[in-house]
PDB file of N, CA and C in Angstrom:
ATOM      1  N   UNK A   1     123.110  95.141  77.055  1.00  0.00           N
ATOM      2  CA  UNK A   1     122.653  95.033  78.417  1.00  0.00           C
ATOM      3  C   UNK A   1     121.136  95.250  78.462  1.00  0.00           C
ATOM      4  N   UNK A   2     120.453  94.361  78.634  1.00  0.00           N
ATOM      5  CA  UNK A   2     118.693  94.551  79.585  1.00  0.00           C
ATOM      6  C   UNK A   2     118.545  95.125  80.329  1.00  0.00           C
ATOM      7  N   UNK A   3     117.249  96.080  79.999  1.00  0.00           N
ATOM      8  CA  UNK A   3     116.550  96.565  81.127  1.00  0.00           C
ATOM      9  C   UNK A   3     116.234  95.473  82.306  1.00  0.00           C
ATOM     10  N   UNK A   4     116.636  96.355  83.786  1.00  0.00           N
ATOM     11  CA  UNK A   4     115.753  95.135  84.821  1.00  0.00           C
ATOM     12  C   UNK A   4     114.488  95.352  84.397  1.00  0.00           C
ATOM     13  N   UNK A   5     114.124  93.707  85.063  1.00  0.00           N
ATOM     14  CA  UNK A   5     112.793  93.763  85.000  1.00  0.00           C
ATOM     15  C   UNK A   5     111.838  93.780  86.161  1.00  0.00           C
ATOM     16  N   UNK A   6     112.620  94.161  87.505  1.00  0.00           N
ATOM     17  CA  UNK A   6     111.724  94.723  88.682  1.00  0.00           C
ATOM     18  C   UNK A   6     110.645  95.470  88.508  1.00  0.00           C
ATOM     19  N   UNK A   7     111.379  96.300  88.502  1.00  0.00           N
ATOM     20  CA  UNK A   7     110.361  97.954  87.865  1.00  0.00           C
ATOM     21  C   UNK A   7     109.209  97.706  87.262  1.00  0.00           C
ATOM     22  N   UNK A   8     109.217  96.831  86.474  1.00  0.00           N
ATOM     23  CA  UNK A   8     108.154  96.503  85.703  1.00  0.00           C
ATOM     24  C   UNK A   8     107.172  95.482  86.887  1.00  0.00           C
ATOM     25  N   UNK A   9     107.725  94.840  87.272  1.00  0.00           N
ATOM     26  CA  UNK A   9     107.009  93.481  88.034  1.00  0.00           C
ATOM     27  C   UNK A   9     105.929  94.860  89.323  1.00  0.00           C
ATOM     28  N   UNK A  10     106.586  95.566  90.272  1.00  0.00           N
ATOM     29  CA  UNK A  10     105.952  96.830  90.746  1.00  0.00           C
ATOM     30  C   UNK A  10     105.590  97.304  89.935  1.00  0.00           C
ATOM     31  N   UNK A  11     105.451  97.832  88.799  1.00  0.00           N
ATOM     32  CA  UNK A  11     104.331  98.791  87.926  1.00  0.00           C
ATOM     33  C   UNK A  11     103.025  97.793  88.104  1.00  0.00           C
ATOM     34  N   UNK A  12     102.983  96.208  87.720  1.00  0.00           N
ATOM     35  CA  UNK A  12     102.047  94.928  87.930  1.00  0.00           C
ATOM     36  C   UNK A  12     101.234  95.241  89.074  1.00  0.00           C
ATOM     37  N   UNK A  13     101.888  95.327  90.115  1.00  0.00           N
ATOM     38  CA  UNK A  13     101.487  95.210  91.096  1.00  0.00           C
ATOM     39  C   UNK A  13     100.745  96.511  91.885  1.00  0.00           C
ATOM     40  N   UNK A  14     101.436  97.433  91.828  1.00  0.00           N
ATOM     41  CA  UNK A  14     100.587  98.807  91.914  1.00  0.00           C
ATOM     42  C   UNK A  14      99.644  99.065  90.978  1.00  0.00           C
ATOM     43  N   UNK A  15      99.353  98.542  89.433  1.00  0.00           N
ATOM     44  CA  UNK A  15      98.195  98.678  89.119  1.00  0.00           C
ATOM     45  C   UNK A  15      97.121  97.670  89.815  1.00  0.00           C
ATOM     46  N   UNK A  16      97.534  96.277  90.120  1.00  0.00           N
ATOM     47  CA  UNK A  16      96.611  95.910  90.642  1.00  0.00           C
ATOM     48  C   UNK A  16      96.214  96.546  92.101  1.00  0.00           C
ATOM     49  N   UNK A  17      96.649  96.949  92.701  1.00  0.00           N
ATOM     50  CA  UNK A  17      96.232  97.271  94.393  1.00  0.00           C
ATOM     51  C   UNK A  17      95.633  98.852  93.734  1.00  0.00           C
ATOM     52  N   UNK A  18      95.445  99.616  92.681  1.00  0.00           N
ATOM     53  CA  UNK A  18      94.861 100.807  91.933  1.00  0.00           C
ATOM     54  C   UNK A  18      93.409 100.007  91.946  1.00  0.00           C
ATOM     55  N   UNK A  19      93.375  99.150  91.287  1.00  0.00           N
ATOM     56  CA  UNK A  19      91.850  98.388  90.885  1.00  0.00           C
ATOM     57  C   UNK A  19      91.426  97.850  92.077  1.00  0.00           C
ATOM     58  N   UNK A  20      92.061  97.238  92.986  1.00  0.00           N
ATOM     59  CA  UNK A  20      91.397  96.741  94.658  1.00  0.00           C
ATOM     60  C   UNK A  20      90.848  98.047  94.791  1.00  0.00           C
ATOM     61  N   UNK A  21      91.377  98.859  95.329  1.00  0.00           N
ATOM     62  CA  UNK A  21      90.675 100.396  95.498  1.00  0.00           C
ATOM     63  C   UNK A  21      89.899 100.944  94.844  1.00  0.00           C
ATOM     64  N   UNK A  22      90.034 101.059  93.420  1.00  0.00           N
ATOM     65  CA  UNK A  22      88.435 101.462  92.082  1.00  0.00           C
ATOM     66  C   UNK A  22      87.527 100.614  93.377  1.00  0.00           C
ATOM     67  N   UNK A  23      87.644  99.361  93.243  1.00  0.00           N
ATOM     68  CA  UNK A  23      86.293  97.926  93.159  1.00  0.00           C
ATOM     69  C   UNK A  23      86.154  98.700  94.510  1.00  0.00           C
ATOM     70  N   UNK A  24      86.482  98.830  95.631  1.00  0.00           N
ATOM     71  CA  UNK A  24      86.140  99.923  96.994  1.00  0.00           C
ATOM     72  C   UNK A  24      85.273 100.785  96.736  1.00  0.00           C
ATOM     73  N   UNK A  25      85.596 101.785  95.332  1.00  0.00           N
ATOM     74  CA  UNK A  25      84.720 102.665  95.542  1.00  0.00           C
ATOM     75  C   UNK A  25      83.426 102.477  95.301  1.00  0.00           C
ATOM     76  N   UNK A  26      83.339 100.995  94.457  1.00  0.00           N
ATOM     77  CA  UNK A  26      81.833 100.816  93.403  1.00  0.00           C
ATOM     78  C   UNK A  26      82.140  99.865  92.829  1.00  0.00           C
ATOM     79  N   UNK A  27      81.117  99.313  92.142  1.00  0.00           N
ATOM     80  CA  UNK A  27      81.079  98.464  91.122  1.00  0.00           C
ATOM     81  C   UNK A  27      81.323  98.993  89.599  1.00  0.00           C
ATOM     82  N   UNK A  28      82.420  98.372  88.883  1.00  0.00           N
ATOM     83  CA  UNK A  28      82.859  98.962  87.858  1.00  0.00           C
ATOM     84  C   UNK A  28      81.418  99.042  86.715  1.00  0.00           C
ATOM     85  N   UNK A  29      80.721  97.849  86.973  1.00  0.00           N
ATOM     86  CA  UNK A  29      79.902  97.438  85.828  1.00  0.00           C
ATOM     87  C   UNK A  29      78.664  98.711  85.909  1.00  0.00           C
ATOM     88  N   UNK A  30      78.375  98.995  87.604  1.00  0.00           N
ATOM     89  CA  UNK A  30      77.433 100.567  87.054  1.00  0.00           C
ATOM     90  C   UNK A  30      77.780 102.167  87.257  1.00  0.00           C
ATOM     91  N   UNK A  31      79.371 102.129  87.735  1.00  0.00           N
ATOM     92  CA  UNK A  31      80.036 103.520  87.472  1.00  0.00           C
ATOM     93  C   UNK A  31      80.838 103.372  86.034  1.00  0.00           C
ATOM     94  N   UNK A  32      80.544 104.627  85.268  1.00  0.00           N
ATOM     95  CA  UNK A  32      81.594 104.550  84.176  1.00  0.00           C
ATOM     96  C   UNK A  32      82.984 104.863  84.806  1.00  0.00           C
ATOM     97  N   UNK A  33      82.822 105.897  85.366  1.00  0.00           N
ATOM     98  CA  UNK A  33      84.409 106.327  85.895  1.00  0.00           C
ATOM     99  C   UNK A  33      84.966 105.612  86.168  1.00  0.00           C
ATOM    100  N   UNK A  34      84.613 104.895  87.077  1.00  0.00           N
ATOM    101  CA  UNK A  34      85.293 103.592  87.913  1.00  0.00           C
ATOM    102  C   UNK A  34      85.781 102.565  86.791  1.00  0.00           C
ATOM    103  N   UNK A  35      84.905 102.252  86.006  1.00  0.00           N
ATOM    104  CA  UNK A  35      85.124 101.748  84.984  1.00  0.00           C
ATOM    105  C   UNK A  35      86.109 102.166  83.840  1.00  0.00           C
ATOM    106  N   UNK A  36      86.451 103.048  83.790  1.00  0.00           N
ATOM    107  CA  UNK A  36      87.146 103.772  82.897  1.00  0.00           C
ATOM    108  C   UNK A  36      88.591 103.903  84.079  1.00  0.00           C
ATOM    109  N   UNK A  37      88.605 104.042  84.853  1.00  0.00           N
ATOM    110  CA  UNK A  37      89.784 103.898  85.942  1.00  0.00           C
ATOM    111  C   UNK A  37      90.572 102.675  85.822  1.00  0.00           C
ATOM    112  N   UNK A  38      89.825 101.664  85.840  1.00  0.00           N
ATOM    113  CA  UNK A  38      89.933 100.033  86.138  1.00  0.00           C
ATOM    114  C   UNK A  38      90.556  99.490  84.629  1.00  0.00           C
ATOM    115  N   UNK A  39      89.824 100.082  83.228  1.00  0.00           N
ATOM    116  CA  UNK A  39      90.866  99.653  82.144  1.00  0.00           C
ATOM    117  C   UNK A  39      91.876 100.970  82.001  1.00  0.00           C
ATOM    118  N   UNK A  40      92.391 101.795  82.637  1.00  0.00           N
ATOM    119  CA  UNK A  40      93.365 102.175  81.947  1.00  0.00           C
ATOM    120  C   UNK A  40      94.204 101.774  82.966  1.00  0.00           C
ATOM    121  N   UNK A  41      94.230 100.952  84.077  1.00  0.00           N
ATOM    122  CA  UNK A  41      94.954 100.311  84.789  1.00  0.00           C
ATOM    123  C   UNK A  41      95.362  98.662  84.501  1.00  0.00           C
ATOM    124  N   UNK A  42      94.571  98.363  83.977  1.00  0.00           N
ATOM    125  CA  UNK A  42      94.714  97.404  83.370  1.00  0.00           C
ATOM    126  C   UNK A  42      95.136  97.385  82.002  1.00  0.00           C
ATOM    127  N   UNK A  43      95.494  98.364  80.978  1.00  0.00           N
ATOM    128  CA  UNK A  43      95.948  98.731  80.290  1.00  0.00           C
ATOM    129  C   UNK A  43      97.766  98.193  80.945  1.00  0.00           C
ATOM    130  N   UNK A  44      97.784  99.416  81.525  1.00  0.00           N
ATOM    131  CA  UNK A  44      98.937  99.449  82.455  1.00  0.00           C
ATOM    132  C   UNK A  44      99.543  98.290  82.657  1.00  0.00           C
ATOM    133  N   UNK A  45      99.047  97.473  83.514  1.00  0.00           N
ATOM    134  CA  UNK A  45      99.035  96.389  83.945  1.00  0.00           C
ATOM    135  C   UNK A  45      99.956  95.437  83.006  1.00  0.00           C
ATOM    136  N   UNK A  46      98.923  95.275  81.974  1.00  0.00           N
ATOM    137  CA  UNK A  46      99.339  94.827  80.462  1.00  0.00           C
ATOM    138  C   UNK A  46     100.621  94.768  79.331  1.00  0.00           C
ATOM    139  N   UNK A  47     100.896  96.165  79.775  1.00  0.00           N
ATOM    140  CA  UNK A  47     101.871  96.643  78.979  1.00  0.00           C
ATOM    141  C   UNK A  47     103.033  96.474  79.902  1.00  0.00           C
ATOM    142  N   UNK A  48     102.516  96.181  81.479  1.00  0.00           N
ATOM    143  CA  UNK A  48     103.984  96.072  81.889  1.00  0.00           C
ATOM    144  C   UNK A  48     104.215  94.702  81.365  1.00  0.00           C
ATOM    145  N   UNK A  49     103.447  93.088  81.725  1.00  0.00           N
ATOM    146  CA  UNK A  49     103.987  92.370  81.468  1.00  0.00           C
ATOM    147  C   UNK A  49     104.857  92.000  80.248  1.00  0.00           C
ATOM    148  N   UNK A  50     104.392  92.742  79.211  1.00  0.00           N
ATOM    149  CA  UNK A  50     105.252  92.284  78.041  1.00  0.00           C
ATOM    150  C   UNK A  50     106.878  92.868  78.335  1.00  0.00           C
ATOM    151  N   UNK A  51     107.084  93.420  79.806  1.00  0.00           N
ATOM    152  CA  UNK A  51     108.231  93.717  79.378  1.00  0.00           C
ATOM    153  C   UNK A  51     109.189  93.149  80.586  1.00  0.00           C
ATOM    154  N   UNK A  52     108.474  92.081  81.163  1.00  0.00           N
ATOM    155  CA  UNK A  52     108.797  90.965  82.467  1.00  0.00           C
ATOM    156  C   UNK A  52     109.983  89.772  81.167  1.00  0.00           C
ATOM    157  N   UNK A  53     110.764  89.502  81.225  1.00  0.00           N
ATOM    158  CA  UNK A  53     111.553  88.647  80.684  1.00  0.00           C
ATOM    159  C   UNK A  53     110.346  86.763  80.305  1.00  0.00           C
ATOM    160  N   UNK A  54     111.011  86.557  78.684  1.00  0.00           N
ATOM    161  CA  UNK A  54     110.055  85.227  78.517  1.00  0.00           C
ATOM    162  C   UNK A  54     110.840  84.594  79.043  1.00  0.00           C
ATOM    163  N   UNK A  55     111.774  83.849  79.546  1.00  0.00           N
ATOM    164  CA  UNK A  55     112.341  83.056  80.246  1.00  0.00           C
ATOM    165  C   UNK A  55     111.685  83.164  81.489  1.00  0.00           C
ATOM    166  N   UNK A  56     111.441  84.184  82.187  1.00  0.00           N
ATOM    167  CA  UNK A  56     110.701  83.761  83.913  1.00  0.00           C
ATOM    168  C   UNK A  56     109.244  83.809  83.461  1.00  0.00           C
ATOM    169  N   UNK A  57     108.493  84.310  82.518  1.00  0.00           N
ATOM    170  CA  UNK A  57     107.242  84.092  82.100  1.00  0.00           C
ATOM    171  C   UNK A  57     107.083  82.690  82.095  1.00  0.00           C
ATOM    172  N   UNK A  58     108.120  81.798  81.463  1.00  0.00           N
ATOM    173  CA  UNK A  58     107.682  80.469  81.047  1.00  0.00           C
ATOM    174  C   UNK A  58     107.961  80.014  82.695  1.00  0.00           C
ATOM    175  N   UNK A  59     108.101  79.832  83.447  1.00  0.00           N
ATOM    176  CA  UNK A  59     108.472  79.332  84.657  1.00  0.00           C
ATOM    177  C   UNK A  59     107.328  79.140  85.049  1.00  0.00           C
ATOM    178  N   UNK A  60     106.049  80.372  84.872  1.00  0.00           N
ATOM    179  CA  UNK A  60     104.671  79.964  85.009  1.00  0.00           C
ATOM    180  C   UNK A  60     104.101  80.308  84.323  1.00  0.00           C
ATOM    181  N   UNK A  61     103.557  78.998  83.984  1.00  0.00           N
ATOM    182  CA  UNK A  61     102.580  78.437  82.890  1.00  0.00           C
ATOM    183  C   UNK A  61     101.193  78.899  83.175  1.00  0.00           C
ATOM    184  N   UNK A  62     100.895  78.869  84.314  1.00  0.00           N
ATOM    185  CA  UNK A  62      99.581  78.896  85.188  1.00  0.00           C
ATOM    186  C   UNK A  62      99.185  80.552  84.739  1.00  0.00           C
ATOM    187  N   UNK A  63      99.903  81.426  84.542  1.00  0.00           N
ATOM    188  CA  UNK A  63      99.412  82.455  84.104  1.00  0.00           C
ATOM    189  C   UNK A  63      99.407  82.788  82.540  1.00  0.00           C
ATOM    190  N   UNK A  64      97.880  83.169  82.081  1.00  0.00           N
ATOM    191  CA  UNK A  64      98.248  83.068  80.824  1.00  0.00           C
ATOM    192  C   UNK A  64      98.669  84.411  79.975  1.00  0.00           C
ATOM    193  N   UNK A  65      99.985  84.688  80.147  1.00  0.00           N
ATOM    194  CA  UNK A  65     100.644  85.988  79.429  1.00  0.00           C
ATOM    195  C   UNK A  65     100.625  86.282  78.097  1.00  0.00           C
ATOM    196  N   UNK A  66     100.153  85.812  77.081  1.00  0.00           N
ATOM    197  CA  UNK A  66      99.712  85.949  75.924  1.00  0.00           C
ATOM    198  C   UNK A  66      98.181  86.597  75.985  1.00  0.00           C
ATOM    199  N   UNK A  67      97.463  86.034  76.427  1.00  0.00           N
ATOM    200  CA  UNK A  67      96.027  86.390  76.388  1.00  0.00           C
ATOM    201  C   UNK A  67      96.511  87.736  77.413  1.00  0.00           C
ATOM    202  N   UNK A  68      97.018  88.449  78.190  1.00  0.00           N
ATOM    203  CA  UNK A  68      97.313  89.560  78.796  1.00  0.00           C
ATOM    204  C   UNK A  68      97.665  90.368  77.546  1.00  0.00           C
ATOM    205  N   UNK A  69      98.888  89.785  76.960  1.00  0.00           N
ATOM    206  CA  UNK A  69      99.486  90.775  76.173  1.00  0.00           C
ATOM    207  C   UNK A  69      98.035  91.554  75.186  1.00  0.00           C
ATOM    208  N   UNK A  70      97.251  90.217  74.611  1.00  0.00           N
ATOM    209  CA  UNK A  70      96.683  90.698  73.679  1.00  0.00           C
ATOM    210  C   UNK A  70      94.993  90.758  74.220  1.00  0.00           C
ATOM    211  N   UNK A  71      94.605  91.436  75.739  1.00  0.00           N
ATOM    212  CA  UNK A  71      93.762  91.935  76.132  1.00  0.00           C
ATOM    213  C   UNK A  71      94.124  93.580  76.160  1.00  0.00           C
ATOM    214  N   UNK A  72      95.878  93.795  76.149  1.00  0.00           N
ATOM    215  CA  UNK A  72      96.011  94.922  76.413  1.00  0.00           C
ATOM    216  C   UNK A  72      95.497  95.732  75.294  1.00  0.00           C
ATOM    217  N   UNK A  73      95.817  94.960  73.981  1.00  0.00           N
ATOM    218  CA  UNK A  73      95.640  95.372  72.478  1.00  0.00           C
ATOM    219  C   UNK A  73      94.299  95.572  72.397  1.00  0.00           C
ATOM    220  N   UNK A  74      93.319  94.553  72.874  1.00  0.00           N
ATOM    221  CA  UNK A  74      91.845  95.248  72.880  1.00  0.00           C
ATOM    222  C   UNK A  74      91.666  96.500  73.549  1.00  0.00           C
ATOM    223  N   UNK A  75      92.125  96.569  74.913  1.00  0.00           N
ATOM    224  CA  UNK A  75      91.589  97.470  75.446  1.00  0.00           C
ATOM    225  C   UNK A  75      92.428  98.940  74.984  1.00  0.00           C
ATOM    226  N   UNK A  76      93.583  98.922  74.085  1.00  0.00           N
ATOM    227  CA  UNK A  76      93.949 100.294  73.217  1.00  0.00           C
ATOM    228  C   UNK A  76      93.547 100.784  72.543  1.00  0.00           C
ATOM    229  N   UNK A  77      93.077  99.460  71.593  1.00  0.00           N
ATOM    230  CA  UNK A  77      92.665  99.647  69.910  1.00  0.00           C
ATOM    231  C   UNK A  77      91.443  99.369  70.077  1.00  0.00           C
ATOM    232  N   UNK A  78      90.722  98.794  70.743  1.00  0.00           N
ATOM    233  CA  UNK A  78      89.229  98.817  71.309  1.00  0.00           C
ATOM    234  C   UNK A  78      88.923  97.887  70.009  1.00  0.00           C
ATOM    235  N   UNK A  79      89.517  97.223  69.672  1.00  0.00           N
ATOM    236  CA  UNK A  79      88.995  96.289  68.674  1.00  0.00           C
ATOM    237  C   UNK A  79      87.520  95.567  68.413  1.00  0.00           C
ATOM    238  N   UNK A  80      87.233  95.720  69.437  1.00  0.00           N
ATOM    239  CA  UNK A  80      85.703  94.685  69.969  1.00  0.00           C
ATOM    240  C   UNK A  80      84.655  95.776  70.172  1.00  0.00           C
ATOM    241  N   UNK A  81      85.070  97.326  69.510  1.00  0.00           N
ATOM    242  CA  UNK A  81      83.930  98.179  69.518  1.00  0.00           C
ATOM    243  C   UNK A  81      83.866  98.518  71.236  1.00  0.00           C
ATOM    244  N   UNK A  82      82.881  98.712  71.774  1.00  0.00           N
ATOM    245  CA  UNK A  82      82.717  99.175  73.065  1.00  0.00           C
ATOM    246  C   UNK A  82      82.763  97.999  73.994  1.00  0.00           C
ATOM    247  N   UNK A  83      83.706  98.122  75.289  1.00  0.00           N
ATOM    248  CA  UNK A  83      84.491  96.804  75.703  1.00  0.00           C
ATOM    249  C   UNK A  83      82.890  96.585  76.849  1.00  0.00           C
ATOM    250  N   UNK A  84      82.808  95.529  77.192  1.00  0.00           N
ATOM    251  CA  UNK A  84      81.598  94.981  78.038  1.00  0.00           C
ATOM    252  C   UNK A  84      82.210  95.386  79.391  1.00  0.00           C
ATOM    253  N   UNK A  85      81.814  95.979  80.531  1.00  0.00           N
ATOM    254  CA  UNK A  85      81.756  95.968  81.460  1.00  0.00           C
ATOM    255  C   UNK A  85      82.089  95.123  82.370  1.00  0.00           C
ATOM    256  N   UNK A  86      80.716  93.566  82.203  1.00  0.00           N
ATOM    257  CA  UNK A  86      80.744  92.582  82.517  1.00  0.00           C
ATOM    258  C   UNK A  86      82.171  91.253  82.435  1.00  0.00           C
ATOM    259  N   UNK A  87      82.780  91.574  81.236  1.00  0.00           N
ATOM    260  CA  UNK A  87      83.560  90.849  80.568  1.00  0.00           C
ATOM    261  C   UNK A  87      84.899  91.372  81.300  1.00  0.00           C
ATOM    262  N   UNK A  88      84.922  92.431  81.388  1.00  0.00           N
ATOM    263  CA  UNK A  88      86.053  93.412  82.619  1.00  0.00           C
ATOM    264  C   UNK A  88      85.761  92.967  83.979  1.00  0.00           C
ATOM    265  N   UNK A  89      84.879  93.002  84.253  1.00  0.00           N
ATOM    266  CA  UNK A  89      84.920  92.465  86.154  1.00  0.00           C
ATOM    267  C   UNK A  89      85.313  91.302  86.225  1.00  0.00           C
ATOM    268  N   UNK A  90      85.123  90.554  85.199  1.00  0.00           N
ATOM    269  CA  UNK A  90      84.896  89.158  84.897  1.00  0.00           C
ATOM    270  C   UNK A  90      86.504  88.971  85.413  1.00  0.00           C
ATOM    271  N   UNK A  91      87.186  89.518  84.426  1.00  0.00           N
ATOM    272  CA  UNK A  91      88.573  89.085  83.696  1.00  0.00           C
ATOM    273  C   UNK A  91      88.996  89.842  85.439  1.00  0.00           C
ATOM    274  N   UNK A  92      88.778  90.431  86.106  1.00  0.00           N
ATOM    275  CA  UNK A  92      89.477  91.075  87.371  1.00  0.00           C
ATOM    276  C   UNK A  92      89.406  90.138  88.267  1.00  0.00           C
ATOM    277  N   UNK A  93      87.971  89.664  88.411  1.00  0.00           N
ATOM    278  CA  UNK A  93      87.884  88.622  89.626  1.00  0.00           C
ATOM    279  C   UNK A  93      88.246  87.404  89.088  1.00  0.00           C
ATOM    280  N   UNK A  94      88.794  86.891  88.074  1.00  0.00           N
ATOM    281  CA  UNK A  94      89.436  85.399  87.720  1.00  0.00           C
ATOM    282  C   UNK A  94      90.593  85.795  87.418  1.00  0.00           C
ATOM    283  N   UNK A  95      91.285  86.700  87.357  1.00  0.00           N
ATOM    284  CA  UNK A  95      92.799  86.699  86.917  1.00  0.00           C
ATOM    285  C   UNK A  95      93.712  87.531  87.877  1.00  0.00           C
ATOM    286  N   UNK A  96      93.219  88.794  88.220  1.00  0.00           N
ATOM    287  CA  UNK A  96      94.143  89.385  89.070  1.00  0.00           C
ATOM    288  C   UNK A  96      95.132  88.564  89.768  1.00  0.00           C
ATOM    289  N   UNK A  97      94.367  87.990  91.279  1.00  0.00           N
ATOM    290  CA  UNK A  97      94.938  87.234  91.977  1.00  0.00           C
ATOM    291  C   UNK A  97      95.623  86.466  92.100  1.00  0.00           C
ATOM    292  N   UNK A  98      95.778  85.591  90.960  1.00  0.00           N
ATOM    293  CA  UNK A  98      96.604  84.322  90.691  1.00  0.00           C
ATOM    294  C   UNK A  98      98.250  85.235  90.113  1.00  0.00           C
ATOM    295  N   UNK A  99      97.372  86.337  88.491  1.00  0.00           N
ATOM    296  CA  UNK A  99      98.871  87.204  88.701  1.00  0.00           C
ATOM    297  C   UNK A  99      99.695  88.103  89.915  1.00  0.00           C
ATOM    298  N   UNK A 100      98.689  88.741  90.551  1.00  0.00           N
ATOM    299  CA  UNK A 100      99.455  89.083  91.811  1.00  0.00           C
ATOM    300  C   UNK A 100     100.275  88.308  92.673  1.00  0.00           C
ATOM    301  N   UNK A 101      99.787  87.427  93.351  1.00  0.00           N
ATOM    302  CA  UNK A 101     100.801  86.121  93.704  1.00  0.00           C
ATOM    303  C   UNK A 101     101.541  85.875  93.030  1.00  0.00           C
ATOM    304  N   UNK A 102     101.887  85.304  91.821  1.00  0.00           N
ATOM    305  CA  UNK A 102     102.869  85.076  90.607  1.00  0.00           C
ATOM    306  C   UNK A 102     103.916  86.179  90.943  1.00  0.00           C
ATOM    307  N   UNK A 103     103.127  87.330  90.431  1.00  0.00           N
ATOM    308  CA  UNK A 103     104.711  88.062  90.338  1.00  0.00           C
ATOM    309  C   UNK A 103     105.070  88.325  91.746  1.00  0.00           C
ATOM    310  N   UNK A 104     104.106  88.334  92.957  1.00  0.00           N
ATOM    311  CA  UNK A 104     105.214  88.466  94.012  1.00  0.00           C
ATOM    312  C   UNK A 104     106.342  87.527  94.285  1.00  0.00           C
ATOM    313  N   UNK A 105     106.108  86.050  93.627  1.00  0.00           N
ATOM    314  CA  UNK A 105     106.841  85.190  93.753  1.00  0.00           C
ATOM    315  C   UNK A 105     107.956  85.121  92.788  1.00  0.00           C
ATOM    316  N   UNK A 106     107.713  86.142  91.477  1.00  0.00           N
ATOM    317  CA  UNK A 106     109.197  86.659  91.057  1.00  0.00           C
ATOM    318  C   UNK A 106     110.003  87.797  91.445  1.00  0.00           C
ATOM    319  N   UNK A 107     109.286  88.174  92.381  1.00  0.00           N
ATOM    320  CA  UNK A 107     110.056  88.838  93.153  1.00  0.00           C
ATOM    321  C   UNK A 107     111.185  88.612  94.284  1.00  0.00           C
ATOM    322  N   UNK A 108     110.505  87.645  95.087  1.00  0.00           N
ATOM    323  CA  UNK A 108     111.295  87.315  96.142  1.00  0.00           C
ATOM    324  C   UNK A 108     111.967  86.192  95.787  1.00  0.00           C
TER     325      UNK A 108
END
């Protein structure tokens, strides 16, 4: 028997509405905190999708869940040395949104 995979789809989603609120307080790129708030939520974020079922993953294509999985791996293992700031706001304001919508729409 499988874990549901609700739980997980809300963990998605409450980290993102965590980072709407960081980006409220400041700009990640010249607070560290904020910055440091914003990837371990996105960490989060990350680690939930790998555990959203690949059968409704493939349903949308439009999100790219591989490059999630293995942004999460940078931002653990810090592979890339000290992560860019820039490259983080970046990845927030072009990706969030499209996943937020997505999974609300595996939701309902």
């Amino acid at each position: 028997m499988s874990k549901p995979w609700q739980p997980y789809a809300f963990h998605i989603l409450d980290s993102i509405g965590k980072i709407r609120r960081i980006q409220k307080r400041g700009d990640i790129r010249q607070d560290d905190i904020l910055y440091d708030a914003a990837l371990r939520n996105l960490q989060t974020l990350s680690e939930a999708t790998q555990q959203l079922p690949t059968e409704l993953k493939q349903q949308y294509p439009d999100i790219p869940w591989r490059e999630i999985s293995g942004f999460r791996n940078i931002l653990v293992h810090n592979y890339l040395g000290d992560i860019d700031a820039q490259t983080v706001a970046a990845v927030i304001e072009q990706y969030l949104q499209p996943l937020e919508n997505t999974v609300k729409k595996m939701l309902s």
